[in-house]
PDB file of N, CA and C in Angstrom:
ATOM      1  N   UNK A   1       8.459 -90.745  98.499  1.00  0.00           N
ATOM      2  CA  UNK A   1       7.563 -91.786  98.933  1.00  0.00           C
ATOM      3  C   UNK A   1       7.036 -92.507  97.688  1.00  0.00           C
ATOM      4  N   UNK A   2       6.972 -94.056  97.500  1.00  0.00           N
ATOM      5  CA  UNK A   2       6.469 -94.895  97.022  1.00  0.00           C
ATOM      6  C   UNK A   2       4.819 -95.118  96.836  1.00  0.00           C
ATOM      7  N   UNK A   3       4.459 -94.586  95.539  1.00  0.00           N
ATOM      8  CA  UNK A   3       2.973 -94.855  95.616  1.00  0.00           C
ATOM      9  C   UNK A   3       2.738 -96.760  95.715  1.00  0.00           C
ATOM     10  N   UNK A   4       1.878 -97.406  96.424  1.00  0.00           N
ATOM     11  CA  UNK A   4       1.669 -98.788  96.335  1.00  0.00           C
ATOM     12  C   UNK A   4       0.607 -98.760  95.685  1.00  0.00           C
ATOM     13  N   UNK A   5       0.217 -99.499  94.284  1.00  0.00           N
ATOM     14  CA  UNK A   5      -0.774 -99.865  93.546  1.00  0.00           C
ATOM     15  C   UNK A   5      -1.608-100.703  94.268  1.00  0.00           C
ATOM     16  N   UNK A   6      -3.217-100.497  93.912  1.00  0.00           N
ATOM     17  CA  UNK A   6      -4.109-101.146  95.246  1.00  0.00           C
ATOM     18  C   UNK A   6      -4.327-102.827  94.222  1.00  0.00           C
ATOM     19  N   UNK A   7      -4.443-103.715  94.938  1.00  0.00           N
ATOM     20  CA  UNK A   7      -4.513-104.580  94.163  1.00  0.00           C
ATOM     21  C   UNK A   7      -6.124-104.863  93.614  1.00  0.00           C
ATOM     22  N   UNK A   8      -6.467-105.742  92.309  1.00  0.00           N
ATOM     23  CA  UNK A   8      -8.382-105.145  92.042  1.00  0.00           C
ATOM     24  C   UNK A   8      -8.467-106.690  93.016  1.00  0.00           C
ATOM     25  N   UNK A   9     -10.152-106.361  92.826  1.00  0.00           N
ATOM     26  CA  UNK A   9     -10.778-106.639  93.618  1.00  0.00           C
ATOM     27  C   UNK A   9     -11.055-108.012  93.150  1.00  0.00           C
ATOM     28  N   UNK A  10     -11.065-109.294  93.800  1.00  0.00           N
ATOM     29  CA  UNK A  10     -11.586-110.394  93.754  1.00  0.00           C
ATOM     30  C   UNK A  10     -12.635-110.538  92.296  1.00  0.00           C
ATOM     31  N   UNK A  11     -13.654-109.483  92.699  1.00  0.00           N
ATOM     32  CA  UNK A  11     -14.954-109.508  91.560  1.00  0.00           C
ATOM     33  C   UNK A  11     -13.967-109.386  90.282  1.00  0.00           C
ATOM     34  N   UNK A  12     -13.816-107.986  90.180  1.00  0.00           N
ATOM     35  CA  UNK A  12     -13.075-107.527  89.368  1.00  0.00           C
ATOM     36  C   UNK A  12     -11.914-108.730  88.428  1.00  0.00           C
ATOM     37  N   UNK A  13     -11.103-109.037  89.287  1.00  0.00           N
ATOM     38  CA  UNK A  13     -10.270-109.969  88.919  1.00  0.00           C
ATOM     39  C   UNK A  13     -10.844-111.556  88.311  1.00  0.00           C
ATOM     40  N   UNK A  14     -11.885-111.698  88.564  1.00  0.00           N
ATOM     41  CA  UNK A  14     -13.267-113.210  88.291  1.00  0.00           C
ATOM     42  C   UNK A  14     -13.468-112.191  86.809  1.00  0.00           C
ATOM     43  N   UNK A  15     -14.035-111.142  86.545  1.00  0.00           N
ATOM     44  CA  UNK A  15     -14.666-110.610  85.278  1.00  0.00           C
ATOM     45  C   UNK A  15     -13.361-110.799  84.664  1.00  0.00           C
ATOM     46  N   UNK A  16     -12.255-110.487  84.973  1.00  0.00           N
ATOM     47  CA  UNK A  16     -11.377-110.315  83.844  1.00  0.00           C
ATOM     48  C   UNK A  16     -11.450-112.044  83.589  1.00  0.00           C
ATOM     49  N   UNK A  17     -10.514-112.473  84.001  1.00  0.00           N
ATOM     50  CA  UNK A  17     -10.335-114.179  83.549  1.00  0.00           C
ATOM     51  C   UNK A  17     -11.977-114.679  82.943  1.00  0.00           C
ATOM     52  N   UNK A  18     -12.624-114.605  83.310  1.00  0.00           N
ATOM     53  CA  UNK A  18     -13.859-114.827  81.973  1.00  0.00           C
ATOM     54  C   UNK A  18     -13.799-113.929  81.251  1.00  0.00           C
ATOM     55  N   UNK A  19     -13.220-112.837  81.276  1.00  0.00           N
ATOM     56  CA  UNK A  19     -13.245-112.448  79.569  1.00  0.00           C
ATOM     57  C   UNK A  19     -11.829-112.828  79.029  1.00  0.00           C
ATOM     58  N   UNK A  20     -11.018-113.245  79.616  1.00  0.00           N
ATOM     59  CA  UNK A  20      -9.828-114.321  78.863  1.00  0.00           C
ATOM     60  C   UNK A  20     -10.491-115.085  78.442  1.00  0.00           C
ATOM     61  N   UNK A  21     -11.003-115.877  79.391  1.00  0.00           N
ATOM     62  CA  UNK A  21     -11.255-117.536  78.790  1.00  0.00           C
ATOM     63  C   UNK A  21     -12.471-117.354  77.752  1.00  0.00           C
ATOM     64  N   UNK A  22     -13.054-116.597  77.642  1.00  0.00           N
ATOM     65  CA  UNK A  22     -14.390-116.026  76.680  1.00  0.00           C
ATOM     66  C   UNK A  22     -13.685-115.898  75.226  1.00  0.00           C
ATOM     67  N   UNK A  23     -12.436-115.264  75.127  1.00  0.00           N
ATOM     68  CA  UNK A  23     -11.845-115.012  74.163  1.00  0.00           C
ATOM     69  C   UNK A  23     -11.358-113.434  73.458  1.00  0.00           C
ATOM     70  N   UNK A  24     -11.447-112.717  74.354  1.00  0.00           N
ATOM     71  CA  UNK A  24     -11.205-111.713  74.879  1.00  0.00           C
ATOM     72  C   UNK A  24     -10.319-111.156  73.220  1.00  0.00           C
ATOM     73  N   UNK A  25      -8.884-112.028  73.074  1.00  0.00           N
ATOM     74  CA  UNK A  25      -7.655-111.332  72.425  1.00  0.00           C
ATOM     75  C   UNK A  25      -8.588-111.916  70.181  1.00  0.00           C
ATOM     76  N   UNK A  26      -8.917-113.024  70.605  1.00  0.00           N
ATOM     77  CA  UNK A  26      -9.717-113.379  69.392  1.00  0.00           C
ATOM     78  C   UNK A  26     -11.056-112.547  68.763  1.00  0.00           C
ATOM     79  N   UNK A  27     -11.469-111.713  69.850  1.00  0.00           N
ATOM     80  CA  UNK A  27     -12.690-110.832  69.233  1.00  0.00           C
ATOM     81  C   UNK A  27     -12.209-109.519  69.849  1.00  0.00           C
ATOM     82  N   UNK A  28     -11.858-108.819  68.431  1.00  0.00           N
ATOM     83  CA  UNK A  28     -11.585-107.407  69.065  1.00  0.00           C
ATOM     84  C   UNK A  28     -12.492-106.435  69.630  1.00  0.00           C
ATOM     85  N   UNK A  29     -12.339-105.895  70.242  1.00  0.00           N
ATOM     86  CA  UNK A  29     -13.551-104.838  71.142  1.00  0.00           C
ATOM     87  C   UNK A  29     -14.647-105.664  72.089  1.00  0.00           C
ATOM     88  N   UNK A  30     -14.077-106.595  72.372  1.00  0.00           N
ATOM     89  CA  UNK A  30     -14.790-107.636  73.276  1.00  0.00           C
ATOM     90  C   UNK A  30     -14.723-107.091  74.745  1.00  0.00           C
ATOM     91  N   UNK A  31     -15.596-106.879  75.491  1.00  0.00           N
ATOM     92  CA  UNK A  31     -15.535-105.882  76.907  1.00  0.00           C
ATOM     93  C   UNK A  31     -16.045-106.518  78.047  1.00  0.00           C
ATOM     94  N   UNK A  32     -17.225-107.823  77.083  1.00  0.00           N
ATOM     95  CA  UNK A  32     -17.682-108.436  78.696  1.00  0.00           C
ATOM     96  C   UNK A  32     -17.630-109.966  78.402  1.00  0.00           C
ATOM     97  N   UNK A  33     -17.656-111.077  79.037  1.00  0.00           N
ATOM     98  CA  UNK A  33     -17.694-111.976  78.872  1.00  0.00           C
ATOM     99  C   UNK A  33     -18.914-112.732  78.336  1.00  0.00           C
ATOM    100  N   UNK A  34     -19.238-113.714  78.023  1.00  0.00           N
ATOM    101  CA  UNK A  34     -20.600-114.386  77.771  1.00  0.00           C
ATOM    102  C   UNK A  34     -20.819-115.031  79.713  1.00  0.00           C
ATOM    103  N   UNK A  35     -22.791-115.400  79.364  1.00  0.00           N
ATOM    104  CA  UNK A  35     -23.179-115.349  80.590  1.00  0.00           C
ATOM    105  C   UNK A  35     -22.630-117.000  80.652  1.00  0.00           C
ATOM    106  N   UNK A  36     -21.997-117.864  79.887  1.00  0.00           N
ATOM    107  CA  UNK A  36     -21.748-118.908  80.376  1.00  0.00           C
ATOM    108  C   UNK A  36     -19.961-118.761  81.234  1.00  0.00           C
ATOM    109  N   UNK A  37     -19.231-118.358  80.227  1.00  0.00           N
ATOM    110  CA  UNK A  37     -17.995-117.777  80.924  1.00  0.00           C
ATOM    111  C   UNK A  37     -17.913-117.164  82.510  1.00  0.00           C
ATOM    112  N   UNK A  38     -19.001-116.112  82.431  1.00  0.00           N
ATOM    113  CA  UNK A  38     -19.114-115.316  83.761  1.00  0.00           C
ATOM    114  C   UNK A  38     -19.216-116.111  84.670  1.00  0.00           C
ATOM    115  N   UNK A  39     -20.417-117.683  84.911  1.00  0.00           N
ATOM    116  CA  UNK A  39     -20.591-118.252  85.504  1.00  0.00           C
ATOM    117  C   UNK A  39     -19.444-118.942  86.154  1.00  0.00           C
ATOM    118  N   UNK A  40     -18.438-119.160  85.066  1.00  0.00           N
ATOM    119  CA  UNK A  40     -17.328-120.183  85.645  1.00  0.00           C
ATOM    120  C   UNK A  40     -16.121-119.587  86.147  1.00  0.00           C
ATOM    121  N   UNK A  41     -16.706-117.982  85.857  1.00  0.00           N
ATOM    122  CA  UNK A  41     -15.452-117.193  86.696  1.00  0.00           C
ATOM    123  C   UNK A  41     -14.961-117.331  87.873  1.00  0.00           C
ATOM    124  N   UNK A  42     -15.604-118.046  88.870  1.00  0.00           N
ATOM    125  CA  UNK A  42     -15.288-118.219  90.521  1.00  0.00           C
ATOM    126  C   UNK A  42     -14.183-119.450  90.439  1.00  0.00           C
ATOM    127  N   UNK A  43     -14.721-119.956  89.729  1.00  0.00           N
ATOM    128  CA  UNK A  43     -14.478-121.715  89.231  1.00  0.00           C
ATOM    129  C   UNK A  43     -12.552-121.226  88.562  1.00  0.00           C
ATOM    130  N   UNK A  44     -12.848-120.583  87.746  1.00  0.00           N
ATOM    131  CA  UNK A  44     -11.582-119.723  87.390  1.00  0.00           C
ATOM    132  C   UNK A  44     -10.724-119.240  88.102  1.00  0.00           C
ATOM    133  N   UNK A  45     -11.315-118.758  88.584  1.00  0.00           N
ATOM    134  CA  UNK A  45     -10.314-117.736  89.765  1.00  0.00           C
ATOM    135  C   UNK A  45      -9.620-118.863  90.934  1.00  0.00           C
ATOM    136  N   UNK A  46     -10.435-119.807  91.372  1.00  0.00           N
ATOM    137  CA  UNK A  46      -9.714-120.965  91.968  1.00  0.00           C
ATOM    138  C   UNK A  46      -8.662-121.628  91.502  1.00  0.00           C
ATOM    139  N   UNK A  47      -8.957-122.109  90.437  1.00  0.00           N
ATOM    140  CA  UNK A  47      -7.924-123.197  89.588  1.00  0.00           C
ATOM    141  C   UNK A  47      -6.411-121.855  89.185  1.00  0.00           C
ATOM    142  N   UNK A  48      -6.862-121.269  88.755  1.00  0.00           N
ATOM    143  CA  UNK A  48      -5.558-119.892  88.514  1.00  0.00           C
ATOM    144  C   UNK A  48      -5.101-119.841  89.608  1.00  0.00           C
ATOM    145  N   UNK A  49      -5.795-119.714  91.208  1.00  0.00           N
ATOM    146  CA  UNK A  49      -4.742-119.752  92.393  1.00  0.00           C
ATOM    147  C   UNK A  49      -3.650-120.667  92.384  1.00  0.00           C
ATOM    148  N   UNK A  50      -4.261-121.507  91.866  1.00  0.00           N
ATOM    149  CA  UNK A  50      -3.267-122.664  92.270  1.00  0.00           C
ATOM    150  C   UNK A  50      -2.249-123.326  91.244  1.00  0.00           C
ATOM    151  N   UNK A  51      -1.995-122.128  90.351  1.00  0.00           N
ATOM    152  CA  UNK A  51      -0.990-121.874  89.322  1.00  0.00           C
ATOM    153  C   UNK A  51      -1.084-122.998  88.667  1.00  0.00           C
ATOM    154  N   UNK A  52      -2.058-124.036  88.501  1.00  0.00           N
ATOM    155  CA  UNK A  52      -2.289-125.463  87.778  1.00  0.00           C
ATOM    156  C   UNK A  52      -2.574-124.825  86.302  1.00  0.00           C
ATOM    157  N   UNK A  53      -1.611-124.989  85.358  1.00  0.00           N
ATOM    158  CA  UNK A  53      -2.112-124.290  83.662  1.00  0.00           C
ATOM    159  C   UNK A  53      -2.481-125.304  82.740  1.00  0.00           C
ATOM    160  N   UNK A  54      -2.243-126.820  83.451  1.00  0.00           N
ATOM    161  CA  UNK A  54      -2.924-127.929  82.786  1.00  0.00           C
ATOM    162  C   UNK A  54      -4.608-127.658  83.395  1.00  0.00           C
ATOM    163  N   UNK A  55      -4.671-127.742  84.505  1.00  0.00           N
ATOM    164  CA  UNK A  55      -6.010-128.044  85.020  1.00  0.00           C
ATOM    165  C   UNK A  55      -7.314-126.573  84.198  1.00  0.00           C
ATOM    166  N   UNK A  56      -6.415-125.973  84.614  1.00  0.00           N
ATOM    167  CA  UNK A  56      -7.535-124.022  84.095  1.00  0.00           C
ATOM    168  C   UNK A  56      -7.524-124.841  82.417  1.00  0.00           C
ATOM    169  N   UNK A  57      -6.548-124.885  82.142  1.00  0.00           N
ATOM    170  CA  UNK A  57      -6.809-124.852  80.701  1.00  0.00           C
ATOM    171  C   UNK A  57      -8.166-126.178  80.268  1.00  0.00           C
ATOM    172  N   UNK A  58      -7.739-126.767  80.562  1.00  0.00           N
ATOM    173  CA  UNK A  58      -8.743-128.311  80.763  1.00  0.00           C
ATOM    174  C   UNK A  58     -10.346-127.941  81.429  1.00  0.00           C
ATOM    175  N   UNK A  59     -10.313-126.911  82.005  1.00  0.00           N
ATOM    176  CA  UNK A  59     -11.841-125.756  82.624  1.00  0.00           C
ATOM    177  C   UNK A  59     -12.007-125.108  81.466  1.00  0.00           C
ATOM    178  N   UNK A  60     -11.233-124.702  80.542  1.00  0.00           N
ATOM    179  CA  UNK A  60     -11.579-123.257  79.781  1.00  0.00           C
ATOM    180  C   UNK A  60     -11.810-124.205  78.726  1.00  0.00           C
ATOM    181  N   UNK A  61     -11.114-125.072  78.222  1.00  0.00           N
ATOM    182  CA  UNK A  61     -11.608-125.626  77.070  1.00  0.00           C
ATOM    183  C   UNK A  61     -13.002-126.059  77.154  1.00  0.00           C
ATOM    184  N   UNK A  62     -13.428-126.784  78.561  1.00  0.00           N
ATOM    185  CA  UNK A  62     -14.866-127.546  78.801  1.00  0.00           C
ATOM    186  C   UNK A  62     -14.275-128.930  78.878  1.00  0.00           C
ATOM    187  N   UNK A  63     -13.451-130.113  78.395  1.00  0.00           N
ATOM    188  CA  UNK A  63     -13.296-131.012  78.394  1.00  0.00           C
ATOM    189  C   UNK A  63     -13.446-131.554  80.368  1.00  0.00           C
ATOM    190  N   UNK A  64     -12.856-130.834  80.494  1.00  0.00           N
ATOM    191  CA  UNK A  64     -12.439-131.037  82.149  1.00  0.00           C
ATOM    192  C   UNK A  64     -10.619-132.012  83.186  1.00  0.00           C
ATOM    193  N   UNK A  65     -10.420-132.128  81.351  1.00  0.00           N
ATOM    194  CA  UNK A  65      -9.679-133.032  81.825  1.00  0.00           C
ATOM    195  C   UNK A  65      -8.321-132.986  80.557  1.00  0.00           C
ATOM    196  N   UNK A  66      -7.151-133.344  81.166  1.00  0.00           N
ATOM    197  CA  UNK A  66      -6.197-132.839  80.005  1.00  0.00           C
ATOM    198  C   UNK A  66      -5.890-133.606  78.772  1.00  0.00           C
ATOM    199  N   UNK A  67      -5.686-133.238  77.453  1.00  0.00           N
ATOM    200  CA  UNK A  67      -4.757-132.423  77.423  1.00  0.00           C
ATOM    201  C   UNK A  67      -6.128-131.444  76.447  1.00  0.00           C
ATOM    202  N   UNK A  68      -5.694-130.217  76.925  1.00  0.00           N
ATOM    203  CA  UNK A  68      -6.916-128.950  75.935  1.00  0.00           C
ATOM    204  C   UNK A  68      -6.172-128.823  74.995  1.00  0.00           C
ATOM    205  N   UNK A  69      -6.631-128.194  73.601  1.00  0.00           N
ATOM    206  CA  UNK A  69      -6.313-127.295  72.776  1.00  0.00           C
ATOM    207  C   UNK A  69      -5.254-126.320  73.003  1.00  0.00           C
ATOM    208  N   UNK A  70      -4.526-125.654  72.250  1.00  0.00           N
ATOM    209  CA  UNK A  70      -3.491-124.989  72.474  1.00  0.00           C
ATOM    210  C   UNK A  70      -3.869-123.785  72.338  1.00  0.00           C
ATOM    211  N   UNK A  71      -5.224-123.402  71.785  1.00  0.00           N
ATOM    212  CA  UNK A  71      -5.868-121.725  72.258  1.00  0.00           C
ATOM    213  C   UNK A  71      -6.513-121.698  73.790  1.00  0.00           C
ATOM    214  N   UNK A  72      -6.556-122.832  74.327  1.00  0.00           N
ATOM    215  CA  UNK A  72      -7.182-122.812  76.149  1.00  0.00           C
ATOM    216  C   UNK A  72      -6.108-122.917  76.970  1.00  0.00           C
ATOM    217  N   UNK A  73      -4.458-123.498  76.305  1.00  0.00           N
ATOM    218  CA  UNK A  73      -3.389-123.505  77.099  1.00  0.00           C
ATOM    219  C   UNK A  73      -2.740-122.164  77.016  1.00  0.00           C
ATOM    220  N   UNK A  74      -2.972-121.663  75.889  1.00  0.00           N
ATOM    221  CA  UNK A  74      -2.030-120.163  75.981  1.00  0.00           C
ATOM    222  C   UNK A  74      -3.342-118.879  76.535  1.00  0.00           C
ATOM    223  N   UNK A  75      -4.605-119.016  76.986  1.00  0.00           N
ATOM    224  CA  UNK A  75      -5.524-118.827  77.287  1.00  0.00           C
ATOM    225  C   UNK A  75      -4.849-118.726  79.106  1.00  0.00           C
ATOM    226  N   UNK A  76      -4.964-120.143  79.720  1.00  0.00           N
ATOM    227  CA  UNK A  76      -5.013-120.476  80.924  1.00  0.00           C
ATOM    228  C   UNK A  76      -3.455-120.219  81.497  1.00  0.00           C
ATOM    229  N   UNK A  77      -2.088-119.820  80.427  1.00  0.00           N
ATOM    230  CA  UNK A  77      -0.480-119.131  80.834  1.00  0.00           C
ATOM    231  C   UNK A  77      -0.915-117.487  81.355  1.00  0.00           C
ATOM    232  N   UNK A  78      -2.375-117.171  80.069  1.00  0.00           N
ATOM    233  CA  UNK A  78      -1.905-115.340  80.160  1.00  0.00           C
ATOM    234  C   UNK A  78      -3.294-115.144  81.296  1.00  0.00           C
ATOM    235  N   UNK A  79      -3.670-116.304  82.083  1.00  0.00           N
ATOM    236  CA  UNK A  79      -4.595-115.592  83.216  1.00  0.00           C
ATOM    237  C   UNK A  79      -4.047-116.418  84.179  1.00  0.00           C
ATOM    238  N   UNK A  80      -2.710-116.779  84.487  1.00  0.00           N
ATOM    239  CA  UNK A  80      -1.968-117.259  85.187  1.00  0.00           C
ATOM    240  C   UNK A  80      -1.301-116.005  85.554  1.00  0.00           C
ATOM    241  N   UNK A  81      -0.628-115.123  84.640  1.00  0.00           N
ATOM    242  CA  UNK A  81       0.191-114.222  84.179  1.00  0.00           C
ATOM    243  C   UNK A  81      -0.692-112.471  84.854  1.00  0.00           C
ATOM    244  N   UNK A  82      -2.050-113.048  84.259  1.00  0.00           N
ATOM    245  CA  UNK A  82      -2.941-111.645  85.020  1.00  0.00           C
ATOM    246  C   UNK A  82      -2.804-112.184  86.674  1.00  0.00           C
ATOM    247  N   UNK A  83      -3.619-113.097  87.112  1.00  0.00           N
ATOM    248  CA  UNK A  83      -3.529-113.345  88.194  1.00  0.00           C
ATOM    249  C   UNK A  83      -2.060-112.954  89.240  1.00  0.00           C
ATOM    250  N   UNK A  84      -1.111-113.107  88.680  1.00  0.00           N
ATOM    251  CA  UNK A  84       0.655-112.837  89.433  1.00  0.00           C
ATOM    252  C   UNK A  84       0.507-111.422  89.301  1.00  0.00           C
ATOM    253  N   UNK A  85      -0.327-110.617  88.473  1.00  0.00           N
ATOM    254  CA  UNK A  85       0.443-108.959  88.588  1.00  0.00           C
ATOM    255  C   UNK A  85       1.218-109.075  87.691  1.00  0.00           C
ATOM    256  N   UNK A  86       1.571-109.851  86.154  1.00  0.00           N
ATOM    257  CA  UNK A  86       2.434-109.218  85.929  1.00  0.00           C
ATOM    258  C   UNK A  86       1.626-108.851  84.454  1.00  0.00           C
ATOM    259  N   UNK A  87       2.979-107.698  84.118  1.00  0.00           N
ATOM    260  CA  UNK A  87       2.484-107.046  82.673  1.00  0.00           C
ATOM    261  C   UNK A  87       1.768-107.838  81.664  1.00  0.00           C
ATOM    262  N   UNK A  88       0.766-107.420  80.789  1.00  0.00           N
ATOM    263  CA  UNK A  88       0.397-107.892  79.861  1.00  0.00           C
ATOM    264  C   UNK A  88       0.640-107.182  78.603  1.00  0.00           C
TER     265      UNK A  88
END
């Protein structure tokens, strides 16, 4: 028999992507997000549904609008990448 991995939880999954977009891989031992990040985690978790990596990235930078920086585009691929389940 096949164990099925439970998938996390909505919350859970909002904390992680603000601590991507927070900067998570740039500050080592970084564990929680800042309280401005946290805020835009819902905001996050939307735009990542909808596999848009111009639009998230264009959220994470703050501009709102494209084209972001290339640390908010490779930012807004690897919480594209969390969001699908796949390896990191």
């Amino acid at each position: 028999m096949t164990a099925v991995a439970e998938a996390p939880s909505l919350t859970a999954l909002e904390e992680r992507l603000a601590l991507v977009a927070c900067g998570e891989n740039s500050r080592p031992g970084k564990t929680r997000a800042c309280d401005s990040c946290t805020r835009k985690g819902n905001t996050l978790l939307r735009i990542t549904s909808t596999q848009a990596a111009d639009a998230l990235a264009a959220a994470i930078c703050g501009t709102g609008r494209a084209p972001a920086c290339q640390e908010c585009n490779d930012k807004a691929v690897r919480m594209i990448r969390i969001y699908n389940g796949e390896a990191e």
